[in-house]
N, C-alpha and C. Protein backbone atom coordinates (compact mmCIF):
# COMPACT_ATOMS: atom_id res chain seq x y z
N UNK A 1 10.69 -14.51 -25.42
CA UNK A 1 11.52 -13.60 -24.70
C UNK A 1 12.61 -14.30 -23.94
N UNK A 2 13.24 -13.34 -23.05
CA UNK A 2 14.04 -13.96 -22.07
C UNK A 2 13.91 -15.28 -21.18
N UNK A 3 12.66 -15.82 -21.03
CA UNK A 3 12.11 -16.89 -20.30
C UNK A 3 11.46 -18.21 -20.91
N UNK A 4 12.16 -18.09 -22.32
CA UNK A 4 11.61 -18.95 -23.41
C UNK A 4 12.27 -20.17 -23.11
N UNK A 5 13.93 -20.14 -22.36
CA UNK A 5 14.18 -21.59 -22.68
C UNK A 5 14.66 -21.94 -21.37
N UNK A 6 13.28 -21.26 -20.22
CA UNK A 6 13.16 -21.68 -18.72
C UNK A 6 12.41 -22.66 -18.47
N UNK A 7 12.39 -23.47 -17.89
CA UNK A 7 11.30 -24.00 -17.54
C UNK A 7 10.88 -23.75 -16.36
N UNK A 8 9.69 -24.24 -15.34
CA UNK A 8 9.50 -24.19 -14.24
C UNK A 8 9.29 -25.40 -12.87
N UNK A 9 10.39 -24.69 -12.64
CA UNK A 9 10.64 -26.28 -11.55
C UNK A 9 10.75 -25.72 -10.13
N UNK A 10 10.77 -26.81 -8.87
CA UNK A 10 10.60 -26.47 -7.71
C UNK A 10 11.84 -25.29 -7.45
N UNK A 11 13.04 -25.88 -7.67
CA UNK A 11 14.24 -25.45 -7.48
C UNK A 11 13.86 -23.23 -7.78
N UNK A 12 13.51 -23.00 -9.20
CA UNK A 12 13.24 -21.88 -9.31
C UNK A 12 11.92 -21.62 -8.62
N UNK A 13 10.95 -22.34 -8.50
CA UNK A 13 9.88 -21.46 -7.63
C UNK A 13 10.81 -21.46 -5.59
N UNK A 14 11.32 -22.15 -5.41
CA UNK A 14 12.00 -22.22 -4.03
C UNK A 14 13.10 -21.05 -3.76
N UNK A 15 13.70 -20.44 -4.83
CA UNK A 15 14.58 -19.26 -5.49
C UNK A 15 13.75 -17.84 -5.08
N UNK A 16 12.34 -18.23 -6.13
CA UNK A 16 11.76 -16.93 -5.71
C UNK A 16 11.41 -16.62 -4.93
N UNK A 17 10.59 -17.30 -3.93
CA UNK A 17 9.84 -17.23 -2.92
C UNK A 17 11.05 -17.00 -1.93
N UNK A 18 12.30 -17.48 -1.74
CA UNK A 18 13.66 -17.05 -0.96
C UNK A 18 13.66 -15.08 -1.10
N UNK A 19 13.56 -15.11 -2.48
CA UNK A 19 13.78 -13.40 -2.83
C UNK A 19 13.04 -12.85 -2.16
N UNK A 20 11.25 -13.37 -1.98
CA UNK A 20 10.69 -12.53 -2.04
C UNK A 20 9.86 -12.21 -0.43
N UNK A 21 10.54 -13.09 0.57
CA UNK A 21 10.60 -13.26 2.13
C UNK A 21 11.89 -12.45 2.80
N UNK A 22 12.44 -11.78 1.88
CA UNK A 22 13.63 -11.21 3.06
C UNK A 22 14.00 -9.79 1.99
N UNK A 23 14.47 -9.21 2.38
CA UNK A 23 15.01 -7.71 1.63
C UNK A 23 16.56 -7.85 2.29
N UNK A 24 17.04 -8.68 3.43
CA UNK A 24 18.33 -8.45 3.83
C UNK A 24 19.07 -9.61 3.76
N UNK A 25 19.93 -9.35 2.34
CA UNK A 25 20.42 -10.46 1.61
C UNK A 25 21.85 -11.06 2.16
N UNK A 26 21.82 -10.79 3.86
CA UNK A 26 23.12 -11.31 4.36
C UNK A 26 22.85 -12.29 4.47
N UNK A 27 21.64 -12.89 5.03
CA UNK A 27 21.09 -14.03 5.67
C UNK A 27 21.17 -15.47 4.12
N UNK A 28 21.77 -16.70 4.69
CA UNK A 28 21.60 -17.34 3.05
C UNK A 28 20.66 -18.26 2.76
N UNK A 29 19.68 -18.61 4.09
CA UNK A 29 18.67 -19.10 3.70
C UNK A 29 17.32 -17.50 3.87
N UNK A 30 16.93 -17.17 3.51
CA UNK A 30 15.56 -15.46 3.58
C UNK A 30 14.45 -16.15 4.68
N UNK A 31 14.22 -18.16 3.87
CA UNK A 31 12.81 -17.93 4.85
C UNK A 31 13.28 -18.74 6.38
N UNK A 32 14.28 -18.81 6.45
CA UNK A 32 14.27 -18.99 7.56
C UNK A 32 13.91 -17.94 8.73
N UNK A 33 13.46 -18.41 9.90
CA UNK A 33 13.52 -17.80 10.80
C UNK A 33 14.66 -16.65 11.72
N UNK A 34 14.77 -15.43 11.82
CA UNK A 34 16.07 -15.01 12.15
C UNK A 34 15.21 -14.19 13.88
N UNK A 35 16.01 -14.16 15.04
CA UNK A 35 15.76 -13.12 16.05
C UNK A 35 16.31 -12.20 15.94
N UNK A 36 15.46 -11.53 16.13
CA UNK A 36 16.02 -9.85 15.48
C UNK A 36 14.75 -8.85 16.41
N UNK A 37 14.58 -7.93 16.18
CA UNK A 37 13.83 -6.88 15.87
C UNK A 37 13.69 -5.95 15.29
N UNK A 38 13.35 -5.59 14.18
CA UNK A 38 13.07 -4.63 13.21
C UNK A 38 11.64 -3.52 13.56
N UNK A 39 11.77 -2.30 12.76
CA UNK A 39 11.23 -1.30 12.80
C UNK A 39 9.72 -2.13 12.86
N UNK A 40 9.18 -3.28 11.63
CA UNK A 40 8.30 -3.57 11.22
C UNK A 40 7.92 -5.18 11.99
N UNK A 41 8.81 -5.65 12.83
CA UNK A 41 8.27 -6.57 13.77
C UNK A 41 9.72 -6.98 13.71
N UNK A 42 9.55 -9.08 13.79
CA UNK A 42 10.85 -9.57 13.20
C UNK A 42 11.59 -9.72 12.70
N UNK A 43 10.84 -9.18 10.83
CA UNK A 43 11.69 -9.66 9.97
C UNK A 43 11.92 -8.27 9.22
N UNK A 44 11.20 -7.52 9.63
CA UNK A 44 11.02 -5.87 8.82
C UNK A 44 10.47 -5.93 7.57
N UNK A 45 9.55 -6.98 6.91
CA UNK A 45 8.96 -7.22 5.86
C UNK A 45 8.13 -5.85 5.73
N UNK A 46 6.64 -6.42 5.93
CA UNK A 46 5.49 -5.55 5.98
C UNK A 46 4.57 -5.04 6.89
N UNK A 47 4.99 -6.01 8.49
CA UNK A 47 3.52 -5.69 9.30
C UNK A 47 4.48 -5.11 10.18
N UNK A 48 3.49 -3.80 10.78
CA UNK A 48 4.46 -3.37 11.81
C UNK A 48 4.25 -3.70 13.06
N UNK A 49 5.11 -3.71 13.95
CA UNK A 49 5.49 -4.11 15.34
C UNK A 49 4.78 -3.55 16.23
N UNK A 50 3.69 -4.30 16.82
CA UNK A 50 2.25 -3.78 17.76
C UNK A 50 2.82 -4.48 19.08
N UNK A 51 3.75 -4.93 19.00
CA UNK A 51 4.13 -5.62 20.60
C UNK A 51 5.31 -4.52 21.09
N UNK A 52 5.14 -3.69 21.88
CA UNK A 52 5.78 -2.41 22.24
C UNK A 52 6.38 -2.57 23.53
N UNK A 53 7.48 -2.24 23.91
CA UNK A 53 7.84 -2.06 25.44
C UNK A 53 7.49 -0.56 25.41
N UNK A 54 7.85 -0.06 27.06
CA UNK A 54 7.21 0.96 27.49
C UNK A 54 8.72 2.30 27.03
N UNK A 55 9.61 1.09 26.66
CA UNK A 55 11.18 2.26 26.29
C UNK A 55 11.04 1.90 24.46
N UNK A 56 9.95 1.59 23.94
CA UNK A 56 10.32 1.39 22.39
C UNK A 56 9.80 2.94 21.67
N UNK A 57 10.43 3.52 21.21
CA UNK A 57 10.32 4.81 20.12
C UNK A 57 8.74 4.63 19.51
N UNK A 58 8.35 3.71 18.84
CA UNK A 58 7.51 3.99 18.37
C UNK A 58 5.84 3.52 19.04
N UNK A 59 5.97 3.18 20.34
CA UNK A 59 5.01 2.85 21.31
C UNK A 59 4.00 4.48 21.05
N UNK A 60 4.27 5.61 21.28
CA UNK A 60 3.23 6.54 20.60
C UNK A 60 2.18 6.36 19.42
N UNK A 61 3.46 5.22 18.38
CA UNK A 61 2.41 5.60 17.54
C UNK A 61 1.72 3.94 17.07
N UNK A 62 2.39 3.08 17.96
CA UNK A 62 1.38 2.24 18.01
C UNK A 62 0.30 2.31 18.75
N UNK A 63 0.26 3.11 19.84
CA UNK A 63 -0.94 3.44 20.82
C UNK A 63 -1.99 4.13 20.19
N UNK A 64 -1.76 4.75 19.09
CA UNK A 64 -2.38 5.81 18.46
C UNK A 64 -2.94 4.49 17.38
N UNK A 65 -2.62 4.00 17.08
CA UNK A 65 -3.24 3.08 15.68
C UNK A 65 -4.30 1.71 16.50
N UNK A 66 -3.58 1.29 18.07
CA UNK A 66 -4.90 0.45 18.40
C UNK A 66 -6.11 1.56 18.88
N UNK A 67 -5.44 2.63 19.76
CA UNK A 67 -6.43 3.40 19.93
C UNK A 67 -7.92 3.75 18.90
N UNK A 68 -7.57 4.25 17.84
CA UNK A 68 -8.15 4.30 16.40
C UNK A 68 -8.67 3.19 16.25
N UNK A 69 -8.46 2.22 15.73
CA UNK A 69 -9.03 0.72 15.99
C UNK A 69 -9.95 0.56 17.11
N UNK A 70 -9.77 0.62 17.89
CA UNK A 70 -10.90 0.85 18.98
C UNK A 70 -11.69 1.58 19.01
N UNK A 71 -11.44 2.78 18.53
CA UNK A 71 -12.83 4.01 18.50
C UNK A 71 -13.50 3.55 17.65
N UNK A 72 -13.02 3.24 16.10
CA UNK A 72 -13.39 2.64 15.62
C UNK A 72 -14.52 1.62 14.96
N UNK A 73 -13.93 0.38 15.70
CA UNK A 73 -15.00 -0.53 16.53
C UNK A 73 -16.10 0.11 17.17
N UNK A 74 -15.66 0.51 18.24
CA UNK A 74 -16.53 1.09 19.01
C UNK A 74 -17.69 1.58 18.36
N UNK A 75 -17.73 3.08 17.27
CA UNK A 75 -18.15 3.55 16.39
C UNK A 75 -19.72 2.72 15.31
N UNK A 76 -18.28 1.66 14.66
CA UNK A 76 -19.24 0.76 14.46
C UNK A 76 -20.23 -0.02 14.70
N UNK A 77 -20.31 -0.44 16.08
CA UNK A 77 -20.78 -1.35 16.49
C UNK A 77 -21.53 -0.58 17.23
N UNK A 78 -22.28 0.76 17.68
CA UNK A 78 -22.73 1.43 18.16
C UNK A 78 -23.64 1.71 16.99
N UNK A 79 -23.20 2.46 15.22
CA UNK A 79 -24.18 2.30 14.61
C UNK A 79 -24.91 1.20 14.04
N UNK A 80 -24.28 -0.11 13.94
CA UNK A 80 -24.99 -1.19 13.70
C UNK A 80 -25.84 -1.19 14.52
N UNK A 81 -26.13 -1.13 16.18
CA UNK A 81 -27.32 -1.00 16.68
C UNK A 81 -28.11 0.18 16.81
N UNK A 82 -27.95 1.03 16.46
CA UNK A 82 -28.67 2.34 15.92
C UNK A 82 -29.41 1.89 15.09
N UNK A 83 -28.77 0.99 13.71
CA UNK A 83 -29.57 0.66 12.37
C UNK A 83 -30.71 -0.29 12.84
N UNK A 84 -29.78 -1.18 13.88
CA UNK A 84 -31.19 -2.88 14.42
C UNK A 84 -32.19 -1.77 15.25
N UNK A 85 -32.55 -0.65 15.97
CA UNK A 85 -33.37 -0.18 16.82
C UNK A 85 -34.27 0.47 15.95
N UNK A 86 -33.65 1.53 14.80
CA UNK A 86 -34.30 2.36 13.90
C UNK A 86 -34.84 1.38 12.76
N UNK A 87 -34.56 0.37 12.73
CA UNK A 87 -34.78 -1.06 11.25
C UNK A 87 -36.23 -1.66 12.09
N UNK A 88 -36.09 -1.67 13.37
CA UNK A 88 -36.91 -2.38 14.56
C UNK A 88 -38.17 -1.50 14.13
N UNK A 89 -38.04 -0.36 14.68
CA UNK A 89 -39.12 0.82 15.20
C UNK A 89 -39.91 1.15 13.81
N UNK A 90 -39.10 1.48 12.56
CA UNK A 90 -39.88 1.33 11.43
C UNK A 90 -40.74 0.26 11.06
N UNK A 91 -39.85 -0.86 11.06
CA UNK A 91 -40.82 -1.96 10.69
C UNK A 91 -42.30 -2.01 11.28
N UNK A 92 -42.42 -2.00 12.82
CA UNK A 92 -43.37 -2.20 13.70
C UNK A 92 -44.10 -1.11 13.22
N UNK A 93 -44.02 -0.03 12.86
CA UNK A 93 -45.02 1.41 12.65
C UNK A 93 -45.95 1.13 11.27
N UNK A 94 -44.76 0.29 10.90
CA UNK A 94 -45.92 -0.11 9.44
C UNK A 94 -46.58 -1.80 9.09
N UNK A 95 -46.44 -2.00 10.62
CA UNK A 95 -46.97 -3.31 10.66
C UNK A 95 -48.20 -3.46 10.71
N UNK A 96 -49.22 -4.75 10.39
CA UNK A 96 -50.36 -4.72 10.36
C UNK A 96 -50.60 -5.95 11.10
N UNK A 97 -51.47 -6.45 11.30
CA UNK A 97 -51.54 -7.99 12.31
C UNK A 97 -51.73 -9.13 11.13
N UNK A 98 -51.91 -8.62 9.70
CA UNK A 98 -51.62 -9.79 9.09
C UNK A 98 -50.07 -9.84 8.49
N UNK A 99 -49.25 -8.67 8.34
CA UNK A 99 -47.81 -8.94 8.04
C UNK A 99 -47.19 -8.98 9.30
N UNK A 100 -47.54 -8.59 10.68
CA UNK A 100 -46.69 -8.56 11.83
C UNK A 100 -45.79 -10.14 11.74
N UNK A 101 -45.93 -11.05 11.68
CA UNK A 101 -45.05 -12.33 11.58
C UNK A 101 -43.99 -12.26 10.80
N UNK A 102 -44.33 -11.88 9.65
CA UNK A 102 -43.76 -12.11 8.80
C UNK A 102 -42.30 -10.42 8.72
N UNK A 103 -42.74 -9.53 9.32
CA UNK A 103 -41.91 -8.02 9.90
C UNK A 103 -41.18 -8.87 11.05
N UNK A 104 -41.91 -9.90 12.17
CA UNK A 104 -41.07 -9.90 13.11
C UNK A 104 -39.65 -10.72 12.68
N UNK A 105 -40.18 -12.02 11.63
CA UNK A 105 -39.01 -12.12 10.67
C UNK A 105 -37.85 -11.92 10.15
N UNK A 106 -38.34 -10.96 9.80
CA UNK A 106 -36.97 -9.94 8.71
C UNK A 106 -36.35 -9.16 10.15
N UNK A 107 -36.98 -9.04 11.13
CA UNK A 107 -36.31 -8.19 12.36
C UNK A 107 -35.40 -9.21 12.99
N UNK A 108 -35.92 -10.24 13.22
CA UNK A 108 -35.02 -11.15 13.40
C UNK A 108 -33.69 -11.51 12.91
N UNK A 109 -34.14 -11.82 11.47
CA UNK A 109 -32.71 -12.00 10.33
C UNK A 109 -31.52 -11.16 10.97
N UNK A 110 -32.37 -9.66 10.80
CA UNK A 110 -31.42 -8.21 10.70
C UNK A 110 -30.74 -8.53 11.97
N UNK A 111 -31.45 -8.55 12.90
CA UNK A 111 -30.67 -8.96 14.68
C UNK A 111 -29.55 -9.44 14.40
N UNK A 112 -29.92 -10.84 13.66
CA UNK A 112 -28.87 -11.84 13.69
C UNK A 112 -27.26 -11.38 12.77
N UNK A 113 -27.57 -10.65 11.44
CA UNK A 113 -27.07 -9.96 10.86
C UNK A 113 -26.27 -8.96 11.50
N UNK A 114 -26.52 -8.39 12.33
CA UNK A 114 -25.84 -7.39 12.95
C UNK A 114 -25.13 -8.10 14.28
N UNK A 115 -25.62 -9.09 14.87
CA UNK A 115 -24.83 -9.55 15.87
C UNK A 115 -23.32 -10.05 15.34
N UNK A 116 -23.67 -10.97 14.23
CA UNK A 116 -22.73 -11.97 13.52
C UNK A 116 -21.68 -10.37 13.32
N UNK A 117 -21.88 -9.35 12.48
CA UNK A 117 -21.18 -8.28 12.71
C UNK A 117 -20.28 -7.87 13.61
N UNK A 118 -20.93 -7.24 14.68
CA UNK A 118 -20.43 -7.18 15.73
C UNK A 118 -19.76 -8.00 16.64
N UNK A 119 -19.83 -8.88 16.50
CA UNK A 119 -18.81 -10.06 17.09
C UNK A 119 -18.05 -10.16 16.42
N UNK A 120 -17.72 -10.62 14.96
CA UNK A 120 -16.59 -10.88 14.52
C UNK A 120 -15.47 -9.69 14.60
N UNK A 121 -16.07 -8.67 14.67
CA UNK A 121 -15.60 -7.17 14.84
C UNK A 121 -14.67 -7.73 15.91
N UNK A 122 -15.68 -7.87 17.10
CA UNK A 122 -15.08 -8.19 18.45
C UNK A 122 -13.64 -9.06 18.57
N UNK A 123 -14.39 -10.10 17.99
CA UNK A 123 -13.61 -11.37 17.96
C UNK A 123 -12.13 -11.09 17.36
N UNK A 124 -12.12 -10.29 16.04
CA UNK A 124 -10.69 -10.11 15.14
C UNK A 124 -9.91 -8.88 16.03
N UNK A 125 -10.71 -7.55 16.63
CA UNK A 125 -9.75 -6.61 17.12
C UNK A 125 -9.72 -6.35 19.36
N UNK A 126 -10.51 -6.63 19.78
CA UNK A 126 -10.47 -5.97 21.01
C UNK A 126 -9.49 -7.52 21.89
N UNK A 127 -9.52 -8.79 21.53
CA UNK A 127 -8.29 -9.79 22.00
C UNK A 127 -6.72 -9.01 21.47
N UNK A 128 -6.44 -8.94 20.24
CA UNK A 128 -5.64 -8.28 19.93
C UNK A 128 -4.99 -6.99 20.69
N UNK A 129 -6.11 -5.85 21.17
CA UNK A 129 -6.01 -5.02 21.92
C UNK A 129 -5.38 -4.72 23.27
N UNK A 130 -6.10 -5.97 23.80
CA UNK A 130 -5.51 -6.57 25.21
C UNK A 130 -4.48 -7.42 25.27
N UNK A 131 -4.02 -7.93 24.40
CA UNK A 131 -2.73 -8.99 24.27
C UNK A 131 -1.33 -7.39 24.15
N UNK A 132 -1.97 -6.47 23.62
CA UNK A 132 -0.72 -5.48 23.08
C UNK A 132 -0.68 -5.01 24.63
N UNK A 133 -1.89 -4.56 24.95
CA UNK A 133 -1.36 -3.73 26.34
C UNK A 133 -1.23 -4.75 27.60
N UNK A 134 -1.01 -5.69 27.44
CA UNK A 134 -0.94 -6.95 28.28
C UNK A 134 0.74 -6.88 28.18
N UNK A 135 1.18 -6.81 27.14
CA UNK A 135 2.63 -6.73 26.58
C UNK A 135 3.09 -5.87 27.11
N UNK A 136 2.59 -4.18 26.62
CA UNK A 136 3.21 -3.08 26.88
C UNK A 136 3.39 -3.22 28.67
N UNK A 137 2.44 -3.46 29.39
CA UNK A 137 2.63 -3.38 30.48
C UNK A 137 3.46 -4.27 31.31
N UNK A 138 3.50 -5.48 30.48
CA UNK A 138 5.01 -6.83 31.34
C UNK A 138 3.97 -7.03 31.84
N UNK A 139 2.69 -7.92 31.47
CA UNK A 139 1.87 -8.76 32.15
C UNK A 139 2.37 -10.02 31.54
N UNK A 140 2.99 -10.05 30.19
CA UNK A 140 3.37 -10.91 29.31
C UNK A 140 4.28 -10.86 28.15
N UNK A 141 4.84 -11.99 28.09
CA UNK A 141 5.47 -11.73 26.53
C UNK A 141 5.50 -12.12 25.66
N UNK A 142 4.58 -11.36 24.69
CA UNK A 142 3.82 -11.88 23.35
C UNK A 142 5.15 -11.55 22.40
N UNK A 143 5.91 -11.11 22.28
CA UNK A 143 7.51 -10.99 21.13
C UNK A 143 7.19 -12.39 20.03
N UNK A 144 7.07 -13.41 21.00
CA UNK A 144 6.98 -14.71 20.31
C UNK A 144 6.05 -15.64 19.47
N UNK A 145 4.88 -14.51 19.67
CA UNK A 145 3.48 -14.99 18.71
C UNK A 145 3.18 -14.29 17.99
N UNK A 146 4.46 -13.05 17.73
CA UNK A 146 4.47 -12.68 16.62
C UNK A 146 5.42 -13.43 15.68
N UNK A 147 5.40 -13.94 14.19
CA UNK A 147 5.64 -14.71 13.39
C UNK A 147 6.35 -14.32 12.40
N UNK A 148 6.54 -12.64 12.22
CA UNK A 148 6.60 -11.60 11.01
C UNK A 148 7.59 -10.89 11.58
């Protein structure tokens, strides 16, 4: 076809990857860095802009998307311990004193299973949470650790 008497070299992979970091073809290097603000953060690619002032248009509906994220969480991590209490209470009802060790076991695992859960939960969204409304409120200014 058309690409028969291409070869592939840095020069064309450095071409594409230029194309495929910017949609606004004024700029003549794409991956460079530009200050700006766009609808979708810095660069208006793909992620949208969660660092809000209290005069930005779309602060409604970022409030509405960590909000959600938080119930969320919340949600989750409320039935994961529903499952460790009700996983708990069964086990023990059908325990006997020669499998009880071996039930307290698998209760264990599950604990651990559901903690590791719930933390990483923690860990990836409720910092995030507080860094935005840390922002929104001018406790700080995160503009700059966003990257996108």
């Amino acid at each position: 076809g058309r690409m028969k008497d291409t070869t592939l070299s840095w020069e064309i992979i450095l071409k594409m990857v230029r194309n495929m970091f910017s949609h606004d073809f004024g700029y003549e290097d794409h991956t460079e860095t530009v200050a700006r603000q766009d609808f979708y953060g810095n660069d208006g690619i793909c992620l949208f802009k969660y660092f809000v002032d209290k005069d930005d248009p779309q602060k409604e509906f970022v409030w509405a998307v960590l909000v959600t994220n938080f119930v969320c969480f919340t949600f989750i991590s409320l039935s994961y311990i529903l499952i460790g209490v009700l996983f708990r209470d069964s086990s023990r009802s059908v325990a006997t004193s020669q499998n009880k060790r071996q039930i307290d076991q698998r209760n264990r695992k599950m604990n651990r299973r559901i903690t590791i859960i719930i933390t990483t939960d923690f860990c990836c969204w409720v910092p995030f949470i507080i860094i935005c409304a840390l922002h929104y409120l001018g406790v700080l200014d995160a503009t700059p650790w966003y990257s996108i």
